[in-house]
PDB file of N, CA and C in Angstrom:
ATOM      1  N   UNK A   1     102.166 108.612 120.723  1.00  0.00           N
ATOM      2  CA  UNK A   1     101.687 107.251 120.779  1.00  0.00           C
ATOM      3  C   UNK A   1     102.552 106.471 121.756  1.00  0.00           C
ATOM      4  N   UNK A   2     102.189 105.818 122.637  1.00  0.00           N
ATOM      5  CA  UNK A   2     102.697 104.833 123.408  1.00  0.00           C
ATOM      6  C   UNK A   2     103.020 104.050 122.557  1.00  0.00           C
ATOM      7  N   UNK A   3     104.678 103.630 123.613  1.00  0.00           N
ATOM      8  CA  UNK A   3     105.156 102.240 122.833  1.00  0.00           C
ATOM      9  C   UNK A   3     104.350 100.726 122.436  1.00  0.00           C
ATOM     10  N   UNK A   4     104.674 100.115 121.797  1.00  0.00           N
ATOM     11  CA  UNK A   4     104.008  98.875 121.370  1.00  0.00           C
ATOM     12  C   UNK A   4     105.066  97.852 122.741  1.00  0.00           C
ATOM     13  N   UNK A   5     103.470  97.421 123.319  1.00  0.00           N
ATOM     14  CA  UNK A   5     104.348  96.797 124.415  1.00  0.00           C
ATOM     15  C   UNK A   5     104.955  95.482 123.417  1.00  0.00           C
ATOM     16  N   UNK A   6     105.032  95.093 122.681  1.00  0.00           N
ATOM     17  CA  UNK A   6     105.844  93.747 121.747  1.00  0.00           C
ATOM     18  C   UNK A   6     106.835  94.196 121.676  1.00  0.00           C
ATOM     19  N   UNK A   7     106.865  95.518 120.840  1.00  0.00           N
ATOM     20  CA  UNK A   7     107.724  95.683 120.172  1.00  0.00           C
ATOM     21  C   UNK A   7     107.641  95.697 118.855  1.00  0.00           C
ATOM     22  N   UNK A   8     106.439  94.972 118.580  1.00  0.00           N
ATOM     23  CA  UNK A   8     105.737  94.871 117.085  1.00  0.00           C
ATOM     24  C   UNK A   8     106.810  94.071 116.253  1.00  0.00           C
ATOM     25  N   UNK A   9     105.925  93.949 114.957  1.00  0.00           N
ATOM     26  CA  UNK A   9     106.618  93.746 113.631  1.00  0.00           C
ATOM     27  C   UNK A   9     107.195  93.928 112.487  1.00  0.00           C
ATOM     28  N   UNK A  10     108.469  94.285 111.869  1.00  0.00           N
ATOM     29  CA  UNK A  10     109.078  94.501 110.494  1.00  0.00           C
ATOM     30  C   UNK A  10     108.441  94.358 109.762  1.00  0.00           C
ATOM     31  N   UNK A  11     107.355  95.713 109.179  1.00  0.00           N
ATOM     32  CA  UNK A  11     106.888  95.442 107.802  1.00  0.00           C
ATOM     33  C   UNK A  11     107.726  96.355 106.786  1.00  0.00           C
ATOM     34  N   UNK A  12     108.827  97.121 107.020  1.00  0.00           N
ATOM     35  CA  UNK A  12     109.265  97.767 105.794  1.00  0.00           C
ATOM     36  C   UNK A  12     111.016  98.055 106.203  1.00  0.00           C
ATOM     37  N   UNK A  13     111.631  98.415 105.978  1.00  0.00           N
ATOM     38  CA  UNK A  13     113.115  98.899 106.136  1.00  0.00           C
ATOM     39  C   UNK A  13     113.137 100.054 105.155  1.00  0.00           C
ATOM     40  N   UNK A  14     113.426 100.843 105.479  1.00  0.00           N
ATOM     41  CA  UNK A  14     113.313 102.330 105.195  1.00  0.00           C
ATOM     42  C   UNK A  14     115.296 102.784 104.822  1.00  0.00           C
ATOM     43  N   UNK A  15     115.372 103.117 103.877  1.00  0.00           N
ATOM     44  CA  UNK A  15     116.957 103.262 103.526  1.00  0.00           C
ATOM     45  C   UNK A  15     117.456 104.578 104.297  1.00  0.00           C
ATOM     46  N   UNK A  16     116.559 105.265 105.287  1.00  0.00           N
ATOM     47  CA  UNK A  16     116.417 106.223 106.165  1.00  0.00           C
ATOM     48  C   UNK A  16     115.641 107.580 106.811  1.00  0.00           C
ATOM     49  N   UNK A  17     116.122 107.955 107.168  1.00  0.00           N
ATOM     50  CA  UNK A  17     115.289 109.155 107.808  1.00  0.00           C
ATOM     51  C   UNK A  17     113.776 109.322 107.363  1.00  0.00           C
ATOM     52  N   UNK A  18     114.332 109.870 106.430  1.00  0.00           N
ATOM     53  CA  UNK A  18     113.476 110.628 105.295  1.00  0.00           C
ATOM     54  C   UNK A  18     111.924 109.498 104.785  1.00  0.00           C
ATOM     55  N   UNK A  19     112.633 108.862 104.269  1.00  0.00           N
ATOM     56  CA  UNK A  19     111.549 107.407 103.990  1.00  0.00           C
ATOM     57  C   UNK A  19     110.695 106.748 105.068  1.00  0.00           C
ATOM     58  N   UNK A  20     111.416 106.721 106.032  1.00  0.00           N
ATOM     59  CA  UNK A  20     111.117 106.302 107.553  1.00  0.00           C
ATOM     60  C   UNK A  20     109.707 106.974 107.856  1.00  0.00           C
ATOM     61  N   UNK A  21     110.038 108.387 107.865  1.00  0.00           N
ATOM     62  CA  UNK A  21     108.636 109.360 108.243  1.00  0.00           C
ATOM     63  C   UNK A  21     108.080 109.260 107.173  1.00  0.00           C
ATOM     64  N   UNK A  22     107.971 108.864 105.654  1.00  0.00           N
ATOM     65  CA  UNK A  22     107.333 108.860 105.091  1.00  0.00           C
ATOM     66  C   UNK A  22     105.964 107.599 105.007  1.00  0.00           C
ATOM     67  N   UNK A  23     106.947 106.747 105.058  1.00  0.00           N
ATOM     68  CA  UNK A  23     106.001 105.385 105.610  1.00  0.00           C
ATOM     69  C   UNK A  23     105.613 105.652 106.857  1.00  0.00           C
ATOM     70  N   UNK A  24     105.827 106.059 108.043  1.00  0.00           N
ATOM     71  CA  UNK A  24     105.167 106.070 109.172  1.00  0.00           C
ATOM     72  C   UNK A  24     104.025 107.170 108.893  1.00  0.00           C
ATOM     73  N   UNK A  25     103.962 108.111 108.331  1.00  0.00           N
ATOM     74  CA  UNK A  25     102.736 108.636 107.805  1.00  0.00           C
ATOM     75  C   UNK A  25     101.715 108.417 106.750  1.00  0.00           C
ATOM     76  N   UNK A  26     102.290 107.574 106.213  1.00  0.00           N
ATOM     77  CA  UNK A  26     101.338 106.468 105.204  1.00  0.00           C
ATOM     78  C   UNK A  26     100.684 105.574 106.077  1.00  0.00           C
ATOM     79  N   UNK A  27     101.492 104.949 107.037  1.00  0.00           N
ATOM     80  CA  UNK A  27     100.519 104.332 107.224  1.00  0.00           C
ATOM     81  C   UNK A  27      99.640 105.033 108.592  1.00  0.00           C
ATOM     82  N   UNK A  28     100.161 106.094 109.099  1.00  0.00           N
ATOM     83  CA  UNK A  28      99.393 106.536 110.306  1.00  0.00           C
ATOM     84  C   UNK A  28      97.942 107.023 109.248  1.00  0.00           C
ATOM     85  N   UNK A  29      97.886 107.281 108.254  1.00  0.00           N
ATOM     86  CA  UNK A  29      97.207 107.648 107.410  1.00  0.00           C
ATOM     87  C   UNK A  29      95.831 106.666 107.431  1.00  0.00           C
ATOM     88  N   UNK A  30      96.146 105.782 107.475  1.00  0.00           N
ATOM     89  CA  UNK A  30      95.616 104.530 107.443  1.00  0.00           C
ATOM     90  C   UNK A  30      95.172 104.082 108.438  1.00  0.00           C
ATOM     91  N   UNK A  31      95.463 104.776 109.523  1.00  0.00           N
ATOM     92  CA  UNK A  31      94.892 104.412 111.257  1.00  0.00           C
ATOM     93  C   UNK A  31      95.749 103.306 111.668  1.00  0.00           C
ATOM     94  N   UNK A  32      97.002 102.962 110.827  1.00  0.00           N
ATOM     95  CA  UNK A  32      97.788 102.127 111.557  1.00  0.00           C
ATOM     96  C   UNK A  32      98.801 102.321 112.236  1.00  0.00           C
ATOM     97  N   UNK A  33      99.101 102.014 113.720  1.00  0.00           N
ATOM     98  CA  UNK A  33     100.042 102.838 114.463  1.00  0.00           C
ATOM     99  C   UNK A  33     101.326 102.023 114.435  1.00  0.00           C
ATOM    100  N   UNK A  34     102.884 102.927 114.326  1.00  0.00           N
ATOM    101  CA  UNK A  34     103.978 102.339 114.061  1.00  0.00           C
ATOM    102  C   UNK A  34     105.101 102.742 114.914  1.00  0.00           C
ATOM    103  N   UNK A  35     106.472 102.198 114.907  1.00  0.00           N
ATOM    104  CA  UNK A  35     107.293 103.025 115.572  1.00  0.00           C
ATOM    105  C   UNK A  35     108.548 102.985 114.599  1.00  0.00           C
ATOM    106  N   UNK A  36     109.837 103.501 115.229  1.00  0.00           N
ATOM    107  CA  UNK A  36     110.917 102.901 114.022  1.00  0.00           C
ATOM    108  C   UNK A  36     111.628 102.357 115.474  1.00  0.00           C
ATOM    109  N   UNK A  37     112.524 101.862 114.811  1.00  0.00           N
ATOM    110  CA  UNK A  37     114.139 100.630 115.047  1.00  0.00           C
ATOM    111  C   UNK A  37     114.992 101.313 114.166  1.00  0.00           C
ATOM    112  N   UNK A  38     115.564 101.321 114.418  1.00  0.00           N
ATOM    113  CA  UNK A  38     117.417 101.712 113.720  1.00  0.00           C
ATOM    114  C   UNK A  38     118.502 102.021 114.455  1.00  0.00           C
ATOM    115  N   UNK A  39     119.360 102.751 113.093  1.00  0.00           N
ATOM    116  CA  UNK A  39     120.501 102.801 113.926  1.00  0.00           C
ATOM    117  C   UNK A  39     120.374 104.195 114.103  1.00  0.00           C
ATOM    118  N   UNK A  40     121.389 104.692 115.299  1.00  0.00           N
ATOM    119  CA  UNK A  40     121.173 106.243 116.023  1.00  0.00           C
ATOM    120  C   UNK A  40     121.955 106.581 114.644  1.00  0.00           C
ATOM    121  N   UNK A  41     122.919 106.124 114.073  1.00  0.00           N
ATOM    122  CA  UNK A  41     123.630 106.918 113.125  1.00  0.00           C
ATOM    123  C   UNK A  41     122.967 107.953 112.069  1.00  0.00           C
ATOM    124  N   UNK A  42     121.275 107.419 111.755  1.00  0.00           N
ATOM    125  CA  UNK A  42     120.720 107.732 110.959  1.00  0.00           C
ATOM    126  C   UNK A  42     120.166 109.344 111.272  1.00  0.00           C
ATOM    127  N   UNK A  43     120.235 109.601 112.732  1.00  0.00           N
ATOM    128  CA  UNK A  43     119.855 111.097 112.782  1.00  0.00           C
ATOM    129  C   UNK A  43     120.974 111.912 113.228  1.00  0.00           C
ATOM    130  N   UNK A  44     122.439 111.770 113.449  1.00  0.00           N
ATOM    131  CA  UNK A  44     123.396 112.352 113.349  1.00  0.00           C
ATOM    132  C   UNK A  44     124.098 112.423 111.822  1.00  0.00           C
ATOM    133  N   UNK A  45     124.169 111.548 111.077  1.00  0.00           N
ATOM    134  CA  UNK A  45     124.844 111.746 109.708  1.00  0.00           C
ATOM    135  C   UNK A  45     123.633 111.919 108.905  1.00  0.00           C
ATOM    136  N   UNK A  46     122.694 111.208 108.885  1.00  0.00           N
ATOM    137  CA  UNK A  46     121.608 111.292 107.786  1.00  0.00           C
ATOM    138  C   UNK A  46     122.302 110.909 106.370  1.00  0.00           C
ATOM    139  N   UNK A  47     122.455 109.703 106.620  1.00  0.00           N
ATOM    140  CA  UNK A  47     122.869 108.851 105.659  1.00  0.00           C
ATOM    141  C   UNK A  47     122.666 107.090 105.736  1.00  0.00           C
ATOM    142  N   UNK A  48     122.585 106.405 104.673  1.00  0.00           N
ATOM    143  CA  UNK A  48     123.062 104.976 104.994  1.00  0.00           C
ATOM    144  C   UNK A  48     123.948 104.617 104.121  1.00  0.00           C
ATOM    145  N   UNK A  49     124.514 103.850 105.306  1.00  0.00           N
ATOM    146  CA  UNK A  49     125.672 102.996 104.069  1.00  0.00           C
ATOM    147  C   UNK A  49     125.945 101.347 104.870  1.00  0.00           C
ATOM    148  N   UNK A  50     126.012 100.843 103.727  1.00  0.00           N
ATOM    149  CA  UNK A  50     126.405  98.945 104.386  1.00  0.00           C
ATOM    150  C   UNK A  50     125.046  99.029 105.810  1.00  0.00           C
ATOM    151  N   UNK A  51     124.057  99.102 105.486  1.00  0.00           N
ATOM    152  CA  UNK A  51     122.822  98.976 106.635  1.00  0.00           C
ATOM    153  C   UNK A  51     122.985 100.550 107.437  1.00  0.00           C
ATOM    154  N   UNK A  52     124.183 100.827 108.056  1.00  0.00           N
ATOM    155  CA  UNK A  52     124.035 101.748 108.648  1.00  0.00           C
ATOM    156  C   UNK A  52     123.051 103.021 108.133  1.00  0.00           C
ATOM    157  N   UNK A  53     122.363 103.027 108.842  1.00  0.00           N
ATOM    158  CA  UNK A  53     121.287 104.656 109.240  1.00  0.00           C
ATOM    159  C   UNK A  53     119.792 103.990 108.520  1.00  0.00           C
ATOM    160  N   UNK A  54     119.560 102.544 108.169  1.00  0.00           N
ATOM    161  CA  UNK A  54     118.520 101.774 107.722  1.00  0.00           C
ATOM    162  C   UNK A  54     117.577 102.175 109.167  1.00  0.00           C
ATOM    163  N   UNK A  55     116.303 102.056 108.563  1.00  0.00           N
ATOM    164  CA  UNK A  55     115.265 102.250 109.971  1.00  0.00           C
ATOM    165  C   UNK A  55     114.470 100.896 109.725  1.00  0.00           C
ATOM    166  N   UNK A  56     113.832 100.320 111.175  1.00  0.00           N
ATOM    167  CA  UNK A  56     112.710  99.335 110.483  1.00  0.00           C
ATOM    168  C   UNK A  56     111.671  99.945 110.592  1.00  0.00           C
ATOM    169  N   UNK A  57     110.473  99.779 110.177  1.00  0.00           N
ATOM    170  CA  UNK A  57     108.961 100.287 110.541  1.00  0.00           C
ATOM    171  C   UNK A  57     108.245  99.095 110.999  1.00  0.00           C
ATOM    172  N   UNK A  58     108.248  99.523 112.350  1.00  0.00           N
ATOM    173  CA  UNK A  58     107.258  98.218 113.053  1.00  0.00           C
ATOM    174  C   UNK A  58     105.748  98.519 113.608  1.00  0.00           C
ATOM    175  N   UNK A  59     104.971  97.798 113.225  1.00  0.00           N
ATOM    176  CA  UNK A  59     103.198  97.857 114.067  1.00  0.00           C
ATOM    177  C   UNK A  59     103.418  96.923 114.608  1.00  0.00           C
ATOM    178  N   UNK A  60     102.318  96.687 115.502  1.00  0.00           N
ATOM    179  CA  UNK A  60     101.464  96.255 116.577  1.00  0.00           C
ATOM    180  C   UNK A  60     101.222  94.734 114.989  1.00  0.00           C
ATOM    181  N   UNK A  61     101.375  93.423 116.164  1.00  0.00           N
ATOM    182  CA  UNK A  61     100.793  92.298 115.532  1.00  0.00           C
ATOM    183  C   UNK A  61      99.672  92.565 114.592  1.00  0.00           C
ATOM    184  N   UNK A  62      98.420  92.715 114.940  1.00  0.00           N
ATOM    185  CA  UNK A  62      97.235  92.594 114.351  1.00  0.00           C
ATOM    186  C   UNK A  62      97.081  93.420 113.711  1.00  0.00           C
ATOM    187  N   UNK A  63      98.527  94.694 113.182  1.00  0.00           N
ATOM    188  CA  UNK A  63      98.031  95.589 111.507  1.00  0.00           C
ATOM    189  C   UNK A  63      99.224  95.031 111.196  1.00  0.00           C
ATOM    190  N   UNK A  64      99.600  93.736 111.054  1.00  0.00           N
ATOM    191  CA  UNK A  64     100.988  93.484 110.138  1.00  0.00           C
ATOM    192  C   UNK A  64     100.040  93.524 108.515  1.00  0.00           C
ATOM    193  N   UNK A  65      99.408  92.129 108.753  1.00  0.00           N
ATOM    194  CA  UNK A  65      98.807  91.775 107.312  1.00  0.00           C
ATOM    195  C   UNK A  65      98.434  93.271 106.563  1.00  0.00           C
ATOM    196  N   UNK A  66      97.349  93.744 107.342  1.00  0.00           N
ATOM    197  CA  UNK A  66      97.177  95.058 106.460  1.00  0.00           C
ATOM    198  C   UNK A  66      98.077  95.889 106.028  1.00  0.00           C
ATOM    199  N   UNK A  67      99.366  97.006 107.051  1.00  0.00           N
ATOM    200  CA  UNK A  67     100.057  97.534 106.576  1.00  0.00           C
ATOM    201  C   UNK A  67     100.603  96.784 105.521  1.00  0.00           C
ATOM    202  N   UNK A  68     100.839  95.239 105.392  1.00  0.00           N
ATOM    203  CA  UNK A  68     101.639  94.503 104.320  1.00  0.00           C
ATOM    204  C   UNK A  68     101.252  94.740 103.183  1.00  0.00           C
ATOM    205  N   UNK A  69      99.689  94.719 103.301  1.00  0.00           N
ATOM    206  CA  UNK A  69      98.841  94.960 102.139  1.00  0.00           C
ATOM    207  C   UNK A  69      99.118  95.957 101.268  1.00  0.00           C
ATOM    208  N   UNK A  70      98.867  97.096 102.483  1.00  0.00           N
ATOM    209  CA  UNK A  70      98.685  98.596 102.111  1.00  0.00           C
ATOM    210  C   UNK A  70     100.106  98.962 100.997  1.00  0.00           C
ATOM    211  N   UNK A  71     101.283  98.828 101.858  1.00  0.00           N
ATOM    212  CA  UNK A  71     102.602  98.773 101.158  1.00  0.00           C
ATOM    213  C   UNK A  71     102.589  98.339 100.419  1.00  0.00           C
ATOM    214  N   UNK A  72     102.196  97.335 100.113  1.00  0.00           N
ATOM    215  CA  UNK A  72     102.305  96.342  98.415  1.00  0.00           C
ATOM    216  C   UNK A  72     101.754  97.405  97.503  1.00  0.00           C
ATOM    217  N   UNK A  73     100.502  97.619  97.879  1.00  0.00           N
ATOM    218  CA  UNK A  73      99.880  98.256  96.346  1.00  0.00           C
ATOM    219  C   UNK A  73     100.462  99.778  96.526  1.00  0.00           C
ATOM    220  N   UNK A  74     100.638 100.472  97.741  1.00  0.00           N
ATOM    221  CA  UNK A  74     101.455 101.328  97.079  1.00  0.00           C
ATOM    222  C   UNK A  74     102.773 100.950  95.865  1.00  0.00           C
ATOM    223  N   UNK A  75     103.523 100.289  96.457  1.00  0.00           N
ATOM    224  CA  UNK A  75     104.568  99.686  95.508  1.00  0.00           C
ATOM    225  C   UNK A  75     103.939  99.575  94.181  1.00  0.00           C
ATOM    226  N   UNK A  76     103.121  98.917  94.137  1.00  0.00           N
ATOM    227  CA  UNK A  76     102.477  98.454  92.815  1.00  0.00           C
ATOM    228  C   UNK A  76     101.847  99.573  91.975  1.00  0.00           C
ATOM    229  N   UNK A  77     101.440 100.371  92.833  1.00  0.00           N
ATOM    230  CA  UNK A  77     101.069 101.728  92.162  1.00  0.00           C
ATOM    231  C   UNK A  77      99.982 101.639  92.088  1.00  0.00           C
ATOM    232  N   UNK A  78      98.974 100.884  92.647  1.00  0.00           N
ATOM    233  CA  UNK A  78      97.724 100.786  92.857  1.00  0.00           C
ATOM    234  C   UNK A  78      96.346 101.996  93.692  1.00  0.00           C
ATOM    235  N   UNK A  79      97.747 102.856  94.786  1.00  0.00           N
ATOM    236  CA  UNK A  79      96.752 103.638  95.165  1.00  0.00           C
ATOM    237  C   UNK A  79      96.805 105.253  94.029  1.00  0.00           C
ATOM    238  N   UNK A  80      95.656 105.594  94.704  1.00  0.00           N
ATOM    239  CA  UNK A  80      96.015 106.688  93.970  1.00  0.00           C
ATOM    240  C   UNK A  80      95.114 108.121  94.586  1.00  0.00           C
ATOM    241  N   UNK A  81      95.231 109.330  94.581  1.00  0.00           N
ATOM    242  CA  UNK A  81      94.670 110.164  95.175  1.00  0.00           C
ATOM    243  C   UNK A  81      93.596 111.222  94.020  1.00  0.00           C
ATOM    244  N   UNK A  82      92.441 111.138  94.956  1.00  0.00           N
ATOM    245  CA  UNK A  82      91.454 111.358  93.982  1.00  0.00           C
ATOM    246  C   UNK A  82      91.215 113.359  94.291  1.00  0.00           C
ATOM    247  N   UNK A  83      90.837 113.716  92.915  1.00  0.00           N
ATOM    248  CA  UNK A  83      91.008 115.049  92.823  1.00  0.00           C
ATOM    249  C   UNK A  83      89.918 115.677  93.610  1.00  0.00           C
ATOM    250  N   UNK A  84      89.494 116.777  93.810  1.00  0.00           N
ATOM    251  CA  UNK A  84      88.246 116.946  94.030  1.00  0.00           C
ATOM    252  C   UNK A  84      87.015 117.352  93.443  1.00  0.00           C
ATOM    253  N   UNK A  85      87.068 117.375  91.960  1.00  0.00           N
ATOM    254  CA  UNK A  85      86.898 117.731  90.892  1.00  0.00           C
ATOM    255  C   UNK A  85      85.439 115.901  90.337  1.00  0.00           C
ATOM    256  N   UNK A  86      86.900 115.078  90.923  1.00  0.00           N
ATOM    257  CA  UNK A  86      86.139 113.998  90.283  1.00  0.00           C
ATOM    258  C   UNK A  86      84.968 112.780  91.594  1.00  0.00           C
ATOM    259  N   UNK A  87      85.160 113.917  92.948  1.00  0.00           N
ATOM    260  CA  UNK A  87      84.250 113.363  93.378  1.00  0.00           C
ATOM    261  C   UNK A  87      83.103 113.671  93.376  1.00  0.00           C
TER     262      UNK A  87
END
């Protein structure tokens, strides 16, 4: 994916690596395109501490609201994945 010529927007902070790609595939999931921000520390130690190795997850202006969305009800526990049984 090409960069976001903005630079986009902070919809999540990711405590690292790991979480980072996890949300960026949640929401690529979603057809929403993202990048990260952080610190380099986070892929040489693979750790955070005091902010260090934190990632941000940024989109493109016009999927802030939604990814915002989307993230919430994950949080909330709202989504959920349907079997194939029960479609």
């Amino acid at each position: 994916m090409p960069p976001m010529a903005s630079g986009g927007t902070c919809v999540f902070v990711a405590a690292g690596e790991i979480e980072a790609q996890q949300i960026r595939a949640f929401l690529d999931a979603h057809g929403i395109p993202s990048q990260f921000r952080g610190e380099a520390l986070r892929k040489t130690h693979g750790l955070t501490l005091d902010g260090l190795g934190q990632v941000e997850i940024l989109v493109p202006d016009e999927f802030v609201e939604q990814a915002r969305e989307l993230l919430a009800s994950a949080d909330a526990g709202e989504l959920a994945i349907e079997d194939d049984e029960e479609r």
